[in-house]
Protein backbone atom coordinates (compact mmCIF):
# COMPACT_ATOMS: atom_id res chain seq x y z
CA UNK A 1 97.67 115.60 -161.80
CA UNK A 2 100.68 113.18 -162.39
CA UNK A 3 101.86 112.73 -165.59
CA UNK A 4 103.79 109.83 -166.83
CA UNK A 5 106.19 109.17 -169.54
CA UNK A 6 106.76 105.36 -170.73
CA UNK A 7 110.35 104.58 -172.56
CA UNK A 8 110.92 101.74 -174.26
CA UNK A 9 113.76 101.03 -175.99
CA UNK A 10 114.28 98.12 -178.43
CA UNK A 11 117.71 96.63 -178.35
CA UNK A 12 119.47 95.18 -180.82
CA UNK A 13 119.50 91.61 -180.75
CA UNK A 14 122.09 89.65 -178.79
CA UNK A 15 123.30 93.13 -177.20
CA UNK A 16 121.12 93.07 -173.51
CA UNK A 17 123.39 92.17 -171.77
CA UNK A 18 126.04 95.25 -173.20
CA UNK A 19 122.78 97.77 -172.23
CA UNK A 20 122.31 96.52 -168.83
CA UNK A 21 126.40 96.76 -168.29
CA UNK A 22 126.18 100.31 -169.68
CA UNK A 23 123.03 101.90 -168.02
CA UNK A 24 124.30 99.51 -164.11
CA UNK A 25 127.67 100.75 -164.57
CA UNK A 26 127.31 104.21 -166.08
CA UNK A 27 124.03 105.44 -166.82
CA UNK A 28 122.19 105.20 -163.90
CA UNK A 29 124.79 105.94 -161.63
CA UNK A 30 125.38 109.21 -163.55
CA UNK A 31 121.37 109.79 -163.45
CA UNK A 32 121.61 109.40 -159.25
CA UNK A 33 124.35 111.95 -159.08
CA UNK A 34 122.77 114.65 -160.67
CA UNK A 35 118.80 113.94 -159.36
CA UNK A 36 117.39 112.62 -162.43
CA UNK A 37 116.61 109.13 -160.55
CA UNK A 38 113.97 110.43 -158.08
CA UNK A 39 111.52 111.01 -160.98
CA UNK A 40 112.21 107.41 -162.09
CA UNK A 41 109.43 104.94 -161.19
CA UNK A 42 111.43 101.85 -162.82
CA UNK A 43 113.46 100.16 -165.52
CA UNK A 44 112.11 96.85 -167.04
CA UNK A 45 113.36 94.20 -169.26
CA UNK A 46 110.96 92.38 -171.42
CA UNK A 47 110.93 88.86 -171.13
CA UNK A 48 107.81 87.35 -172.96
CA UNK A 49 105.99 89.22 -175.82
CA UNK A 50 108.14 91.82 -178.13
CA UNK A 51 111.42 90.93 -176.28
CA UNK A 52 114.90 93.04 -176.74
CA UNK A 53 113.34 96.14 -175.04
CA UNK A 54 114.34 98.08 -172.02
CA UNK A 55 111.23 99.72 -170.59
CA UNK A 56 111.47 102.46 -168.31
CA UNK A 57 108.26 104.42 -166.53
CA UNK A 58 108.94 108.34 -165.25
CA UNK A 59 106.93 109.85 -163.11
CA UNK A 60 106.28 113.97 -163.44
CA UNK A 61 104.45 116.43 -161.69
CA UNK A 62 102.66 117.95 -164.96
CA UNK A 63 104.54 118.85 -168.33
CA UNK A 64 106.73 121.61 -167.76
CA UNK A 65 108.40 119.12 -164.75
CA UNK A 66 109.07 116.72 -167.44
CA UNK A 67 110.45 119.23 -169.86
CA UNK A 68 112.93 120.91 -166.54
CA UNK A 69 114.16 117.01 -165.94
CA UNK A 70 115.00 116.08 -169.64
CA UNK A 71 116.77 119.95 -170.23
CA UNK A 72 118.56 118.94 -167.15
CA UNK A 73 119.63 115.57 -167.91
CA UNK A 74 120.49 116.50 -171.67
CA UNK A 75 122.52 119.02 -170.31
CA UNK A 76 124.45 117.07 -168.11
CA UNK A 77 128.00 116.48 -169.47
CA UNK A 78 128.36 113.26 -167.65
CA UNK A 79 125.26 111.45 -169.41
CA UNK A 80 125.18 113.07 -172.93
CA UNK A 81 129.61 112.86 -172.78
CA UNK A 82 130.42 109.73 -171.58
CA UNK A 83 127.21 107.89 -171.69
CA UNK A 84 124.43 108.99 -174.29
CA UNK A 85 127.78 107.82 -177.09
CA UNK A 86 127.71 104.44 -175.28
CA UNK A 87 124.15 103.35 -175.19
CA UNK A 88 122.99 104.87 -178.50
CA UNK A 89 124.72 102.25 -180.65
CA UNK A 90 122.81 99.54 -178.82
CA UNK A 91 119.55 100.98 -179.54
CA UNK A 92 117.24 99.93 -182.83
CA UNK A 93 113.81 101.92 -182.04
CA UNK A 94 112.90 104.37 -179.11
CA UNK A 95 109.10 104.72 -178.32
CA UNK A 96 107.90 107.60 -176.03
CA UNK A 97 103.92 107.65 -174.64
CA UNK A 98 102.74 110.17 -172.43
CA UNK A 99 100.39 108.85 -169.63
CA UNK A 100 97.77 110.34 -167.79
CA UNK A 101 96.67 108.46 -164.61
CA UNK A 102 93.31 107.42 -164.43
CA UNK A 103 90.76 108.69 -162.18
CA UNK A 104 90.25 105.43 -159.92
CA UNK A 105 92.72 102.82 -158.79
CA UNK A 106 96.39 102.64 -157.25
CA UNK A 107 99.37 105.11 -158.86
CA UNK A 108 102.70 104.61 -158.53
């Protein structure tokens, strides 16, 4: 069964528009060239409700597939050299939640 990780990120205020220059122009470009963006399901911006967050939804075969993509990623040079020191001062809060799908209905 599928599992899926939800990222949100809360932004500090007045600096979106830095964190979508950063992640368009570096991050995710770096996470295409090594395969980390085929687990991705999406990025989001939230534009009503708690707003200065970057959500981003991950889709994994089970656990251990999760752990293999984030050792891989954090051991990229690329993201944790040149971008991980870019996007971290940006960031107030990180929230991580594990999802299991449910039993009925449509799954990404």
């Amino acid at each position: 069964m599928a599992l899926y990780e939800l990222r949100t990120y809360t932004v500090q205020v007045g600096k979106m528009a830095d964190v979508v220059k950063v992640y368009s122009e570096l991050g995710y470009p770096i996470m295409e060239r090594g395969g980390a963006a085929k687990k991705l399901v999406g990025y989001f911006v939230a534009d009503t409700g708690t707003i200065n967050q970057l959500v981003h939804l991950w889709k994994f075969d089970d656990d251990a597939d999760r752990r293999a993509h984030w050792a891989a990623l954090y051991g990229n040079a690329e993201f944790t050299g040149e971008f991980a020191p870019k996007i971290r001062p940006l960031l107030v809060a990180q929230e991580v939640k594990l999802l299991n799908a449910a039993p009925w209905g449509p799954h990404p």
